[in-house]
C-alpha atoms as a PDB file:
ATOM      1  CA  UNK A   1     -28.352  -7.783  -1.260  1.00  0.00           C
ATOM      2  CA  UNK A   2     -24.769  -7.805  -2.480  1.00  0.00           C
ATOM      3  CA  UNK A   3     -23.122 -11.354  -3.271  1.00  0.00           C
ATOM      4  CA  UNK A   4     -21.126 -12.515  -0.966  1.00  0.00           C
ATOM      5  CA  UNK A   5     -19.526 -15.264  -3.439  1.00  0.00           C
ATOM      6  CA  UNK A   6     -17.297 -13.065  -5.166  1.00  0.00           C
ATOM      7  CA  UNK A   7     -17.135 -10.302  -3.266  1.00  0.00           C
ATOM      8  CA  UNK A   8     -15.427  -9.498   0.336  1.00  0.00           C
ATOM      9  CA  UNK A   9     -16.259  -5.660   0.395  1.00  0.00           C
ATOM     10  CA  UNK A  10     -18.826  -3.662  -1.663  1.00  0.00           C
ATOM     11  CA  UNK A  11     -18.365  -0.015  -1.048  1.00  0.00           C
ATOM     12  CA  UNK A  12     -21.394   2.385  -2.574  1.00  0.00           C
ATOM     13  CA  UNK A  13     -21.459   5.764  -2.235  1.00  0.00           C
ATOM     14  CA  UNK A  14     -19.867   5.845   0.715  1.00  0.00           C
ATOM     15  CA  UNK A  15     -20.020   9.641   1.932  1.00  0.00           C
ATOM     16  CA  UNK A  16     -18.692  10.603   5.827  1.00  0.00           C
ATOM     17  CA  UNK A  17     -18.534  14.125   7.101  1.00  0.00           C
ATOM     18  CA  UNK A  18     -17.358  15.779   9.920  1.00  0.00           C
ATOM     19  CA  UNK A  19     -18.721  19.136  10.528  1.00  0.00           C
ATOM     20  CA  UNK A  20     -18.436  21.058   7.781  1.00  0.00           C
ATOM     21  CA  UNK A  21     -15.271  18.446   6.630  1.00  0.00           C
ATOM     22  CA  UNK A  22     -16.602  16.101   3.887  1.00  0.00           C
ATOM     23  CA  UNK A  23     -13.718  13.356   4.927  1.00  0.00           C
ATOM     24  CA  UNK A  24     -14.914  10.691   2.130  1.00  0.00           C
ATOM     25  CA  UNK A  25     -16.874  12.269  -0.766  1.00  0.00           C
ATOM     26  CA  UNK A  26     -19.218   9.840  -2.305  1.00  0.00           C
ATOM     27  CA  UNK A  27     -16.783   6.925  -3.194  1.00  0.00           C
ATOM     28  CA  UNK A  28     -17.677   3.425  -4.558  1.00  0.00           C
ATOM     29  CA  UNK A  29     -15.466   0.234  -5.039  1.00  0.00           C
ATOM     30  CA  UNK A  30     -15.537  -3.173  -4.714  1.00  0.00           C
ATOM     31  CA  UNK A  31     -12.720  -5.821  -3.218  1.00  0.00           C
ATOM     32  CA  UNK A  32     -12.873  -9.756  -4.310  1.00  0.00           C
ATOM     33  CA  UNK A  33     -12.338 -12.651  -2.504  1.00  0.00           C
ATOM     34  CA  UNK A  34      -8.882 -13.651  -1.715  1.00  0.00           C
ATOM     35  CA  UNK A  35      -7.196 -10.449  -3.428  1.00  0.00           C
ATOM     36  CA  UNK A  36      -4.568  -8.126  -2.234  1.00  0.00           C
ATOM     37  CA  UNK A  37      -6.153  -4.453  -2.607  1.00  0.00           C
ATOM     38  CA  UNK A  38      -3.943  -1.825  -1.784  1.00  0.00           C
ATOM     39  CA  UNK A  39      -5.402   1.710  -0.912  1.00  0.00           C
ATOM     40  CA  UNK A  40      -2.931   4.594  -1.815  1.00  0.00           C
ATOM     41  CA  UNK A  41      -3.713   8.436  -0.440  1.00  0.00           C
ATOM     42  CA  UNK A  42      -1.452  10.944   1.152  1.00  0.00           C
ATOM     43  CA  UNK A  43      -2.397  12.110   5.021  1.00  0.00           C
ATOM     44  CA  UNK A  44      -5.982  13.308   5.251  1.00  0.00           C
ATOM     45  CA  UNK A  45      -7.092  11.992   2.168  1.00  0.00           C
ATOM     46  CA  UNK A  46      -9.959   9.645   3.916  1.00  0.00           C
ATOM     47  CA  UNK A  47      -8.422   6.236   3.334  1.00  0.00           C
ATOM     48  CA  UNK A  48      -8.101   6.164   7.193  1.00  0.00           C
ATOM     49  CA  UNK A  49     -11.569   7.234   7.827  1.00  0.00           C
ATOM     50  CA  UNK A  50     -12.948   4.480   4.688  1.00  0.00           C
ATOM     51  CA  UNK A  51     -10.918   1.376   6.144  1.00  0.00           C
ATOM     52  CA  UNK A  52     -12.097   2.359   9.544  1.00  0.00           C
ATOM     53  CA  UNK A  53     -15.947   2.394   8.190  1.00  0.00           C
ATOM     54  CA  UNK A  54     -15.384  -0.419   6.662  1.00  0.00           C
ATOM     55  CA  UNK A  55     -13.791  -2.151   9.914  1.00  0.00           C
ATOM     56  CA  UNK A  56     -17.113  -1.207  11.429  1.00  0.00           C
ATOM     57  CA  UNK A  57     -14.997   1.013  14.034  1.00  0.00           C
ATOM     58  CA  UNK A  58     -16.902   3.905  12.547  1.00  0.00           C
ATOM     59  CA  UNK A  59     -20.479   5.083  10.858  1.00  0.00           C
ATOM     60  CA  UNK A  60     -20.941   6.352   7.772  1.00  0.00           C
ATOM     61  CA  UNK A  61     -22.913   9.694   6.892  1.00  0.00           C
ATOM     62  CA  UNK A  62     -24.539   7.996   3.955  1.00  0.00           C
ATOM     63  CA  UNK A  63     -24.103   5.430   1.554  1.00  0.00           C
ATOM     64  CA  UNK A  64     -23.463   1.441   2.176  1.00  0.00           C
ATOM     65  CA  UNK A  65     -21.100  -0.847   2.792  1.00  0.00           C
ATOM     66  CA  UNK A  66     -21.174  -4.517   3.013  1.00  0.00           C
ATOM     67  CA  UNK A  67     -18.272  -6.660   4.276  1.00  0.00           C
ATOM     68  CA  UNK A  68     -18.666 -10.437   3.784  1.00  0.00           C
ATOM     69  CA  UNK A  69     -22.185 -10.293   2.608  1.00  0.00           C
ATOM     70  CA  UNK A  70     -23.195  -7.758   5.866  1.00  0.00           C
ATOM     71  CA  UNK A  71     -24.098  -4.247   6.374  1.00  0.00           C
ATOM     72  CA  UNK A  72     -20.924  -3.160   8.499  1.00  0.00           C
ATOM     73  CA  UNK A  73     -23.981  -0.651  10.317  1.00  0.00           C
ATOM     74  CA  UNK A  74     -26.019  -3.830  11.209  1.00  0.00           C
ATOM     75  CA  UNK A  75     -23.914  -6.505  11.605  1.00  0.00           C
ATOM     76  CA  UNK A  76     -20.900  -5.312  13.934  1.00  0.00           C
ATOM     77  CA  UNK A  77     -20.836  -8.167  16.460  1.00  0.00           C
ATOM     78  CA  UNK A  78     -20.835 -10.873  13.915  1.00  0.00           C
ATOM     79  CA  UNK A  79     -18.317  -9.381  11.517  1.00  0.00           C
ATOM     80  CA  UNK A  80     -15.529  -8.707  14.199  1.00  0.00           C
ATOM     81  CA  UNK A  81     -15.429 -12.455  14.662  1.00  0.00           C
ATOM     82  CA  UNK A  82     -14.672 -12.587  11.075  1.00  0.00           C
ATOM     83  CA  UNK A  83     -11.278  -9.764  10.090  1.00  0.00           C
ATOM     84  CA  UNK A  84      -8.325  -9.035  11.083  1.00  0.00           C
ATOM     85  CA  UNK A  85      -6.855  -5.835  11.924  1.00  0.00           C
ATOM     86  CA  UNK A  86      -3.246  -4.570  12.137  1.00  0.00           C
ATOM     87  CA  UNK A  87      -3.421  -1.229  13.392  1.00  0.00           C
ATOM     88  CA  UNK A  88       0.030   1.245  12.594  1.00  0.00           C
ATOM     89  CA  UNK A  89       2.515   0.830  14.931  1.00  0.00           C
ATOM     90  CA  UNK A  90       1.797  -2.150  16.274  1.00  0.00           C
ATOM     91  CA  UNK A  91       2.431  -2.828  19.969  1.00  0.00           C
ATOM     92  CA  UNK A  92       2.235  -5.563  23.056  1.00  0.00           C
ATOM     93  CA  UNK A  93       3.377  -6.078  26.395  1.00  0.00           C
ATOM     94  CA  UNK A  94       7.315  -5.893  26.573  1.00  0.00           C
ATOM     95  CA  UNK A  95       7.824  -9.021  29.118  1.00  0.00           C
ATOM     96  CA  UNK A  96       5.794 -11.700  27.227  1.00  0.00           C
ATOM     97  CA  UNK A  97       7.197 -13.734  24.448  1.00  0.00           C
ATOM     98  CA  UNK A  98       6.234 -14.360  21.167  1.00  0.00           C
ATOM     99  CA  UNK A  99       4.245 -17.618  21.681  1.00  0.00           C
ATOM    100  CA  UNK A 100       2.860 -15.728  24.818  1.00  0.00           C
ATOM    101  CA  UNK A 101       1.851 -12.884  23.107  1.00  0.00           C
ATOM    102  CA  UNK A 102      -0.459 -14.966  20.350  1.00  0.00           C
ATOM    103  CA  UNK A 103      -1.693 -17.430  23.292  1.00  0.00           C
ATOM    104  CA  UNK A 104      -2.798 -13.899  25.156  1.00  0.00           C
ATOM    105  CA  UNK A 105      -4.221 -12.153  22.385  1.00  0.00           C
ATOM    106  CA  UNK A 106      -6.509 -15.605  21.454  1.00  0.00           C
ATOM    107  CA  UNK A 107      -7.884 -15.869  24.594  1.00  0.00           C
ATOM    108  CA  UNK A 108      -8.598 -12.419  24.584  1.00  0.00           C
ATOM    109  CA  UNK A 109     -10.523 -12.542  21.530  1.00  0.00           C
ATOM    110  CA  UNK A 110     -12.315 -15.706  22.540  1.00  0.00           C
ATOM    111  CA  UNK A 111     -10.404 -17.946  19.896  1.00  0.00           C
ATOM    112  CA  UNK A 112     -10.651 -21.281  21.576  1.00  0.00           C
ATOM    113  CA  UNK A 113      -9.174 -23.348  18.356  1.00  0.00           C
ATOM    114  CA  UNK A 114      -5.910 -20.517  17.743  1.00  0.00           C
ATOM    115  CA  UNK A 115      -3.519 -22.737  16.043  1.00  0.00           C
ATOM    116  CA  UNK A 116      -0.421 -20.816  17.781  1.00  0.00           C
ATOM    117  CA  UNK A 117       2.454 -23.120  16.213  1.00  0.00           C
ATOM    118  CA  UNK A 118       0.581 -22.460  12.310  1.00  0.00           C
ATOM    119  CA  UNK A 119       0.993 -19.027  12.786  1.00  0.00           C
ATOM    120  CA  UNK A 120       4.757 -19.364  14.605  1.00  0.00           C
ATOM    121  CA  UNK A 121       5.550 -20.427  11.685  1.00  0.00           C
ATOM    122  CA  UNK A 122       3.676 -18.640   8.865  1.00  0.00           C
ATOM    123  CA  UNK A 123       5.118 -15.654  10.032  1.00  0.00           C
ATOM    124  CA  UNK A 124       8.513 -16.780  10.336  1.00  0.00           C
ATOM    125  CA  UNK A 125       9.026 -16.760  14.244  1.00  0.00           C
ATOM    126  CA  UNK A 126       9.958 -20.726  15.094  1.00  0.00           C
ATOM    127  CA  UNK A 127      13.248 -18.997  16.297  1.00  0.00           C
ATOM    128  CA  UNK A 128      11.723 -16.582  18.025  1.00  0.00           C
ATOM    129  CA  UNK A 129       8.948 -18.227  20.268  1.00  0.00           C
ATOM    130  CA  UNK A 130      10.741 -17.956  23.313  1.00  0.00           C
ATOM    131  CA  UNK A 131      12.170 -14.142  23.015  1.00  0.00           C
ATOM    132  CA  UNK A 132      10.301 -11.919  25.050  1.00  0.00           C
ATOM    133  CA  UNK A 133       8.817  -8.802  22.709  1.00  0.00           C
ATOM    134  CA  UNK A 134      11.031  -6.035  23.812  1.00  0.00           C
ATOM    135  CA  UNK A 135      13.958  -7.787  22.317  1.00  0.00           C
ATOM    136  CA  UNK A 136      12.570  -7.949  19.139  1.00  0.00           C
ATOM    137  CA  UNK A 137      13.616  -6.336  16.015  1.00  0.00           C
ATOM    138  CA  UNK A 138      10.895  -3.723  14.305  1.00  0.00           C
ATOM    139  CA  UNK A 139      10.681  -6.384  11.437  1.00  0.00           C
ATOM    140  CA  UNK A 140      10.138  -8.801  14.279  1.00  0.00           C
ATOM    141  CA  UNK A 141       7.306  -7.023  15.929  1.00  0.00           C
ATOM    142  CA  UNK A 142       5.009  -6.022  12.278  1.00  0.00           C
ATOM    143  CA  UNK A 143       5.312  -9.780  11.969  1.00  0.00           C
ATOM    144  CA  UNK A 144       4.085 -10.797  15.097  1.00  0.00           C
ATOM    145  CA  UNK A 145       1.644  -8.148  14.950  1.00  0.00           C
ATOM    146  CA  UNK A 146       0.264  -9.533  11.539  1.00  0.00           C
ATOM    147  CA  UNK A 147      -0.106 -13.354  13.250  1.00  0.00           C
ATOM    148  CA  UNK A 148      -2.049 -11.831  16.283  1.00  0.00           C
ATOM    149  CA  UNK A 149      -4.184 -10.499  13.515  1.00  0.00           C
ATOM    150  CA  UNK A 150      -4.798 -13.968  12.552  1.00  0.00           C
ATOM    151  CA  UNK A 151      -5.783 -15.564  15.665  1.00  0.00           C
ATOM    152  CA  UNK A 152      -9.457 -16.029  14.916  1.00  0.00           C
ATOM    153  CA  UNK A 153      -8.358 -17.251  11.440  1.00  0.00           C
ATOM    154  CA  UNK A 154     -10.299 -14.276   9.516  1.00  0.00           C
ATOM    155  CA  UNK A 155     -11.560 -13.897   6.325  1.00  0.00           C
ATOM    156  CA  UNK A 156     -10.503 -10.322   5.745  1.00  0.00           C
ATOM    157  CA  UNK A 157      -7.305  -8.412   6.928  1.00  0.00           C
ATOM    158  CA  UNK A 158      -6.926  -4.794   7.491  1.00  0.00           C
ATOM    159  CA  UNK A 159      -3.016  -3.766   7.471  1.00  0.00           C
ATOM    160  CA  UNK A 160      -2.195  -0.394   8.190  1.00  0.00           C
ATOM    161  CA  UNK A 161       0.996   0.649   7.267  1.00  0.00           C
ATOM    162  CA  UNK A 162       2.583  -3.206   7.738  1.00  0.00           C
ATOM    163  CA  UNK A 163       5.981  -1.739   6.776  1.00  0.00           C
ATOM    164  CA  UNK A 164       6.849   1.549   8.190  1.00  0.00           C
ATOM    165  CA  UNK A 165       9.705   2.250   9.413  1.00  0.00           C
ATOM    166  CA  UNK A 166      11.542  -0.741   8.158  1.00  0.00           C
ATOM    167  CA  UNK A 167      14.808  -1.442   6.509  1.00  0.00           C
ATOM    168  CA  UNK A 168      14.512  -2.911   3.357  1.00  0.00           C
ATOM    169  CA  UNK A 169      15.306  -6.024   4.190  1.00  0.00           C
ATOM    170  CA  UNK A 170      13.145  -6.438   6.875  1.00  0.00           C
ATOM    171  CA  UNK A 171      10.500  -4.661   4.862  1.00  0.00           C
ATOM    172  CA  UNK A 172      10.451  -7.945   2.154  1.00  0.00           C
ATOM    173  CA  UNK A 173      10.905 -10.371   5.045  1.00  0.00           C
ATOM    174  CA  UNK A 174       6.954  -8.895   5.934  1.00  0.00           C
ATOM    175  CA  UNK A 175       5.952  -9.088   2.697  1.00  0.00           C
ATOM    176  CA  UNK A 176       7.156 -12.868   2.188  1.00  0.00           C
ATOM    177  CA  UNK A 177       4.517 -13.156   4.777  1.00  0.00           C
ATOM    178  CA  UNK A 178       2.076 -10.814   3.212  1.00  0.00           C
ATOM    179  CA  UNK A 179       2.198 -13.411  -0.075  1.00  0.00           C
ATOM    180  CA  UNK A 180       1.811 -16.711   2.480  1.00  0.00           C
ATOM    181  CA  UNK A 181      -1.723 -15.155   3.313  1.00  0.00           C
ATOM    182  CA  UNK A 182      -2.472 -14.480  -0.250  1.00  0.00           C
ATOM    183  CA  UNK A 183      -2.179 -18.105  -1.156  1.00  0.00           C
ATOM    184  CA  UNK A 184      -4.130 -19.245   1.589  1.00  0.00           C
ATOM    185  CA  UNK A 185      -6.675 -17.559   0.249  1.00  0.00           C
ATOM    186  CA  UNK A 186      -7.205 -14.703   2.645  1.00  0.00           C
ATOM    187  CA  UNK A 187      -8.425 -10.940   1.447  1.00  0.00           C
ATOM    188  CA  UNK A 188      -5.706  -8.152   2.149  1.00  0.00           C
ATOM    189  CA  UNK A 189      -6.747  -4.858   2.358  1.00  0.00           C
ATOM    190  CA  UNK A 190      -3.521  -3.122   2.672  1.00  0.00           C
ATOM    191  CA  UNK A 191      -2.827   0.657   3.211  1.00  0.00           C
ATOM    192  CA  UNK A 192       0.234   1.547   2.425  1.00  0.00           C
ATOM    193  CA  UNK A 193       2.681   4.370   1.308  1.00  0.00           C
ATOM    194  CA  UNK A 194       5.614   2.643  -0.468  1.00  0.00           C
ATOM    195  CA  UNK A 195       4.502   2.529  -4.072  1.00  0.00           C
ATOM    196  CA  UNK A 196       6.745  -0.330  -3.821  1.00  0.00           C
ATOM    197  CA  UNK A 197       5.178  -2.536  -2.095  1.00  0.00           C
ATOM    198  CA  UNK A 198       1.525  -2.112  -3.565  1.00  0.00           C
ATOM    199  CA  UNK A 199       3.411  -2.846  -6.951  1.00  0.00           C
ATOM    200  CA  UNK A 200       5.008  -5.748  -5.500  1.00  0.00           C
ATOM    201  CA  UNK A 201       1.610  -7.274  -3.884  1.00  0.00           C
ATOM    202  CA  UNK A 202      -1.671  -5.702  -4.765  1.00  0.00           C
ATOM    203  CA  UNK A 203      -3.682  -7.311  -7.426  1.00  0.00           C
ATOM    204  CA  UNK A 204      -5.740  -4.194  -8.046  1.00  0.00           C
ATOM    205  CA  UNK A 205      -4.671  -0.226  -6.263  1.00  0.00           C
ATOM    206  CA  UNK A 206      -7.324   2.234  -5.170  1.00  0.00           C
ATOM    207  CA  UNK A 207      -5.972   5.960  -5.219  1.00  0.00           C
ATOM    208  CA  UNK A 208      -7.722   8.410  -3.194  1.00  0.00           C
ATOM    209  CA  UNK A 209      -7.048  12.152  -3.018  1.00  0.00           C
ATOM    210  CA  UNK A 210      -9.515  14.747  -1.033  1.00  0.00           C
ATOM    211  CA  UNK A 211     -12.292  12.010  -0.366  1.00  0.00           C
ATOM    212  CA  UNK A 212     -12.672  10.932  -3.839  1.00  0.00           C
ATOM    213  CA  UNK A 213     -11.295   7.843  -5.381  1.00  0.00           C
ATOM    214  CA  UNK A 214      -9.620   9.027  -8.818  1.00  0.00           C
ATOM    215  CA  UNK A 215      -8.277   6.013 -10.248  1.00  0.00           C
ATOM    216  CA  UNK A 216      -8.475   2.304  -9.342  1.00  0.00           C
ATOM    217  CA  UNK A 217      -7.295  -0.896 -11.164  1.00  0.00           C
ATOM    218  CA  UNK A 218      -4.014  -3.363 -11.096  1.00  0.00           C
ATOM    219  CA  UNK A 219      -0.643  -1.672 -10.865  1.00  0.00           C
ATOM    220  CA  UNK A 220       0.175  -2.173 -14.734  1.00  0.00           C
ATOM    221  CA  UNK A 221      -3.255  -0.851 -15.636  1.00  0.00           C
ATOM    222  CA  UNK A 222      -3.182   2.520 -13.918  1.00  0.00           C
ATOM    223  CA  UNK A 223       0.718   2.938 -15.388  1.00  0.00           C
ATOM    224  CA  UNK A 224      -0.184   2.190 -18.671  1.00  0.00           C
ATOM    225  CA  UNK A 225      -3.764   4.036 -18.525  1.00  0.00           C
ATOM    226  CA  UNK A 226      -1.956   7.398 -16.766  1.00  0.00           C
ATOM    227  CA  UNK A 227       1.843   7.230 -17.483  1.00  0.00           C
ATOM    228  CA  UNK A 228       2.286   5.932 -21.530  1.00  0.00           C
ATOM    229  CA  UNK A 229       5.400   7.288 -21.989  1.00  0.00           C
ATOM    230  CA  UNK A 230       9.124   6.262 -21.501  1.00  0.00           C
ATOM    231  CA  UNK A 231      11.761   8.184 -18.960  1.00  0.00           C
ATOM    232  CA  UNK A 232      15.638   8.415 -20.175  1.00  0.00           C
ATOM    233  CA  UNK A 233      18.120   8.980 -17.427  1.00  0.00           C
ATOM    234  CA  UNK A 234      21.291  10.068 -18.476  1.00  0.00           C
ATOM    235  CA  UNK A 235      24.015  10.362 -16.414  1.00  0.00           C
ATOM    236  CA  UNK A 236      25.990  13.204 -17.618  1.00  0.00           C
ATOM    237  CA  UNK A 237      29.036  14.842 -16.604  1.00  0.00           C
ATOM    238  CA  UNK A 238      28.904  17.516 -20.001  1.00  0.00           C
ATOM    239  CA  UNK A 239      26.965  20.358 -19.451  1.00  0.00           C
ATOM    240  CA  UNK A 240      26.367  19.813 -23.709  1.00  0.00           C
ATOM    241  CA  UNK A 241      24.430  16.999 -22.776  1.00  0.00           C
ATOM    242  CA  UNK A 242      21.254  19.515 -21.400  1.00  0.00           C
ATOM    243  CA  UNK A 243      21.491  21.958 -24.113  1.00  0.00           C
ATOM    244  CA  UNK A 244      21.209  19.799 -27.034  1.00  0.00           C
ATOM    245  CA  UNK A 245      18.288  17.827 -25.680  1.00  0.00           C
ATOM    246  CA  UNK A 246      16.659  20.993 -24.708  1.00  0.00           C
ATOM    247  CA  UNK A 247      17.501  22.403 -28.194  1.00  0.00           C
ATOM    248  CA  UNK A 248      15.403  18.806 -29.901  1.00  0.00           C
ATOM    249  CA  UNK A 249      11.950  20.499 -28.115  1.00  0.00           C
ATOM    250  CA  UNK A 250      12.466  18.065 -25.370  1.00  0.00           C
ATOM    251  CA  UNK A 251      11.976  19.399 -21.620  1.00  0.00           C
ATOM    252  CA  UNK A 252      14.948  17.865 -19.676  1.00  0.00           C
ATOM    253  CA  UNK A 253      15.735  18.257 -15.667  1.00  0.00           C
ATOM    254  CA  UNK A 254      17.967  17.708 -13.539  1.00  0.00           C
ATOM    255  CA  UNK A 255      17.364  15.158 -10.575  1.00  0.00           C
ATOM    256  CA  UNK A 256      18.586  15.389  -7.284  1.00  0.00           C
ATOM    257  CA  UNK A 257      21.662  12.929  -7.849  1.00  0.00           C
ATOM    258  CA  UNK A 258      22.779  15.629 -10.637  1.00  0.00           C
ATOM    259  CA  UNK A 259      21.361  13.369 -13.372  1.00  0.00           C
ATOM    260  CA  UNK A 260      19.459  14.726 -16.562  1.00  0.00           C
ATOM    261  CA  UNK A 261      15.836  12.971 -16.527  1.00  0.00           C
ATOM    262  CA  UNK A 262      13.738  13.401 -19.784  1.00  0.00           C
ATOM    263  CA  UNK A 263      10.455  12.539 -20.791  1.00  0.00           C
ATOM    264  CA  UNK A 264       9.723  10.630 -24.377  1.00  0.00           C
ATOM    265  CA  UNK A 265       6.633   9.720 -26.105  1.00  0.00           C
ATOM    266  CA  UNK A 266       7.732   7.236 -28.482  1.00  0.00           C
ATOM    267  CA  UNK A 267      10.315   3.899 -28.277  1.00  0.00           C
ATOM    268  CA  UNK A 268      12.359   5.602 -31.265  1.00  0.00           C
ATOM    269  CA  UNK A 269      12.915   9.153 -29.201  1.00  0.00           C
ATOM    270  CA  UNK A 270      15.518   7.447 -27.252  1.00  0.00           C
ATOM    271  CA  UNK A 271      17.811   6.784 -30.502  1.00  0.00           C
ATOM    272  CA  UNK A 272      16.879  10.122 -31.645  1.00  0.00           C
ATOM    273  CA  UNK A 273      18.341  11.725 -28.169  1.00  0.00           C
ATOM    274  CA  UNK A 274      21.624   9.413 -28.539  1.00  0.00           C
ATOM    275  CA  UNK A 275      22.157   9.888 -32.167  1.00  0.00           C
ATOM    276  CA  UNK A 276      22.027  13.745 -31.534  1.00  0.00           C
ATOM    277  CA  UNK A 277      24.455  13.706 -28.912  1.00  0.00           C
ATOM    278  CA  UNK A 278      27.148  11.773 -30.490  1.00  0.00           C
ATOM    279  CA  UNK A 279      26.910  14.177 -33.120  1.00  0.00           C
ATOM    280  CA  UNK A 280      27.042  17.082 -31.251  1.00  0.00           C
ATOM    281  CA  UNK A 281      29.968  15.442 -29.825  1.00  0.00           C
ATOM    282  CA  UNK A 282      28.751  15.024 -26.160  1.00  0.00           C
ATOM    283  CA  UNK A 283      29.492  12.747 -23.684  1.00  0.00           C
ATOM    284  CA  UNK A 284      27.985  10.455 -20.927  1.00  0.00           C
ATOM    285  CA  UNK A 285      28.931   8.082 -18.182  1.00  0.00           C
ATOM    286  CA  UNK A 286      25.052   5.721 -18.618  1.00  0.00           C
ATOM    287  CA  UNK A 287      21.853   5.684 -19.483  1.00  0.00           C
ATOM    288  CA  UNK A 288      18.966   3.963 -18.118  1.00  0.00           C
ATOM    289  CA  UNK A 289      15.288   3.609 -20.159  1.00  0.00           C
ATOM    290  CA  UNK A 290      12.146   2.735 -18.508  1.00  0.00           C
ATOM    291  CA  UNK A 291       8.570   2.850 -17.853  1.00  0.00           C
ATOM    292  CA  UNK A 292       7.261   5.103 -14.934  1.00  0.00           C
ATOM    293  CA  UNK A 293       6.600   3.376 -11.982  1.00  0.00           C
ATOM    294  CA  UNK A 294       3.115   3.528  -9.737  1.00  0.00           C
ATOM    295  CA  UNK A 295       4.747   6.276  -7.491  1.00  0.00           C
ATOM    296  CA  UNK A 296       4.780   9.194 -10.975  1.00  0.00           C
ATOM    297  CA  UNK A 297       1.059   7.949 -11.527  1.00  0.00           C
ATOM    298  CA  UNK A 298       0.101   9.078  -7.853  1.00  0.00           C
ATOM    299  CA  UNK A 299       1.928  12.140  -8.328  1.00  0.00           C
ATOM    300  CA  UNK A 300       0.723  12.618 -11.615  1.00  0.00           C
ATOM    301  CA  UNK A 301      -3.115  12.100 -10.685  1.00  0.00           C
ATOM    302  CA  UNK A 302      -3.117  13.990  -7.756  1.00  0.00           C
ATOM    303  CA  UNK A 303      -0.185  16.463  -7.510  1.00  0.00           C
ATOM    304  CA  UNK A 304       0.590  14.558  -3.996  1.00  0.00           C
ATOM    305  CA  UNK A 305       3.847  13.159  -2.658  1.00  0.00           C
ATOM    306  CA  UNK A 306       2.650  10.108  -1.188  1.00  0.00           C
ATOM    307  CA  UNK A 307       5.489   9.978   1.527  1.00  0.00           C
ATOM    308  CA  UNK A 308       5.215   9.793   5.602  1.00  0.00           C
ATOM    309  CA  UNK A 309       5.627  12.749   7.679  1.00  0.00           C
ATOM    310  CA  UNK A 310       9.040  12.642   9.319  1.00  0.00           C
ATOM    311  CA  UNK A 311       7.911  11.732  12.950  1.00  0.00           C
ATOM    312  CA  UNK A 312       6.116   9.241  11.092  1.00  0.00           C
ATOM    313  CA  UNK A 313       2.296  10.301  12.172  1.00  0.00           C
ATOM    314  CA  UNK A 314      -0.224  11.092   9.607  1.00  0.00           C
ATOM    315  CA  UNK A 315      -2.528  14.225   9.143  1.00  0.00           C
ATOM    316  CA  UNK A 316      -6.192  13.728  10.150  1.00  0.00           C
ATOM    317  CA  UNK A 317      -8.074  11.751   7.867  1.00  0.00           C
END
């Protein structure tokens, strides 16, 4: 029996067909207590069809999983009473305000002891308890929709997508929120497909491509374990600029901005590229050194751009 002291989900060969479509191909991982895992695969890679196994929405084919100490296949009607879940695109009744909505969705889920005003204002909303949900802004609404997910105050919650669709700035607004869970101690299991935002919150990243799980382990980790190497952006205006770095055995490209991106092994390449320039007399408007990022790992790993389809709607997973 797994441990439920440190652990909130222990995934073990977790295998789910459908037909002849293996959706999740013998995967295994593990999520602690009061962590922020982040689950990163392009449409129909089976991160939809895993979370939703492990949400006990679904059965498996074969293989275990244990949320909170419980088989998810045996212990459905106790576990409920225990997550959260923020399905995509979250959604409630237009004519009900914010306090309304939360004061609804608790009695709906049986949540006698809802602390409505905690989660008002966890979430940010004091100033919008009265405003009726219709008239809210798509920042608004994720946030709302994260405290409903909290009105049985649960150990574990599923986001799906928290931030899609949002500006920036509402985007960080959600994710001030995501971090107020965090330090109350609450497991996140967050799906998501700005690299972004599993940098900026997940203690450990799961990537999974065609039903495996290729890589897992904290943001830094998988960079530095996939990605050791530096990228120089130069921002050039001299067509010189691309010959002679081409001419050093060097393979540079040109980005969509019209920039020349180039990939170097070692700290003292980048000298080597700016000392040949200024003697071959070429010139540039900037440079700009640094380490790739979590979004060339994905790429890297699984030859995927991890990006949402235009309507917004994801492939069949």
């Amino acid at each position: 029996m797994p441990s439920e002291t440190e652990h909130a989900i222990q995934v073990e060969n977790l295998t789910k067909r459908y037909g002849a479509l293996l959706a999740v191909n013998d995967i295994s991982f593990t999520v602690r207590k009061g962590e922020v895992f982040a689950f990163l695969g392009a449409n129909g890679a089976g991160k939809t069809t895993t979370v939703e196994i492990i949400e006990t929405i679904r059965t498996p084919t074969s293989g275990k999983v244990h949320l909170l100490g419980m088989d998810v296949t045996k212990k459905k009607h106790d576990l409920v009473q225990r997550i959260g879940v923020l399905p995509q695109g979250f959604s409630s009744f237009d004519r009900i305000t914010v306090r309304e909505t939360l004061q609804y969705y608790s009695r709906l889920f049986c949540c006698r002891n809802t602390d409505v005003d905690g989660l008002i204002a966890l979430t940010d909303l004091k100033d919008k308890t009265h405003e009726q949900f219709k008239n809210l802004s798509g920042g608004l609404k994720q946030r709302l929709g994260i405290a409903v997910a909290l009105v049985n105050d649960p150990e574990v919650v599923f986001l799906d997508e928290p931030t899609t669709g949002l500006d920036p700035r509402a985007r960080r607004e959600v994710w001030k929120v995501l971090l107020g869970l965090k330090n109350k101690g609450k497991t996140i299991f967050l799906t998501t497909h700005y690299m972004e935002e599993a940098e900026s919150l997940a203690d450990r990243v799961a990537i999974i491509s065609k039903g495996k799980i290729i890589a897992i382990g904290s943001p830094g980790e998988l960079v530095e374990d996939n990605a050791n190497y530096l990228a120089l952006t130069l921002k050039s205006v001299d067509a010189r600029v691309f010959e002679i770095v081409q001419k050093m055995d060097f393979a540079p490209v040109h980005d969509n901005h019209g920039d020349i991106k180039v990939r170097l092994e070692r700290t003292d390449d980048v000298q080597k590229v700016l000392n040949a320039l200024r003697e071959g007399g070429a010139s540039f408007l900037g440079l700009d050194v640094r380490k790739p990022n979590l979004e060339e790992v994905f790429l890297k790993l699984t030859g995927e751009d991890l990006r949402e389809d235009p309507a917004g709607e994801r492939g069949a997973e």
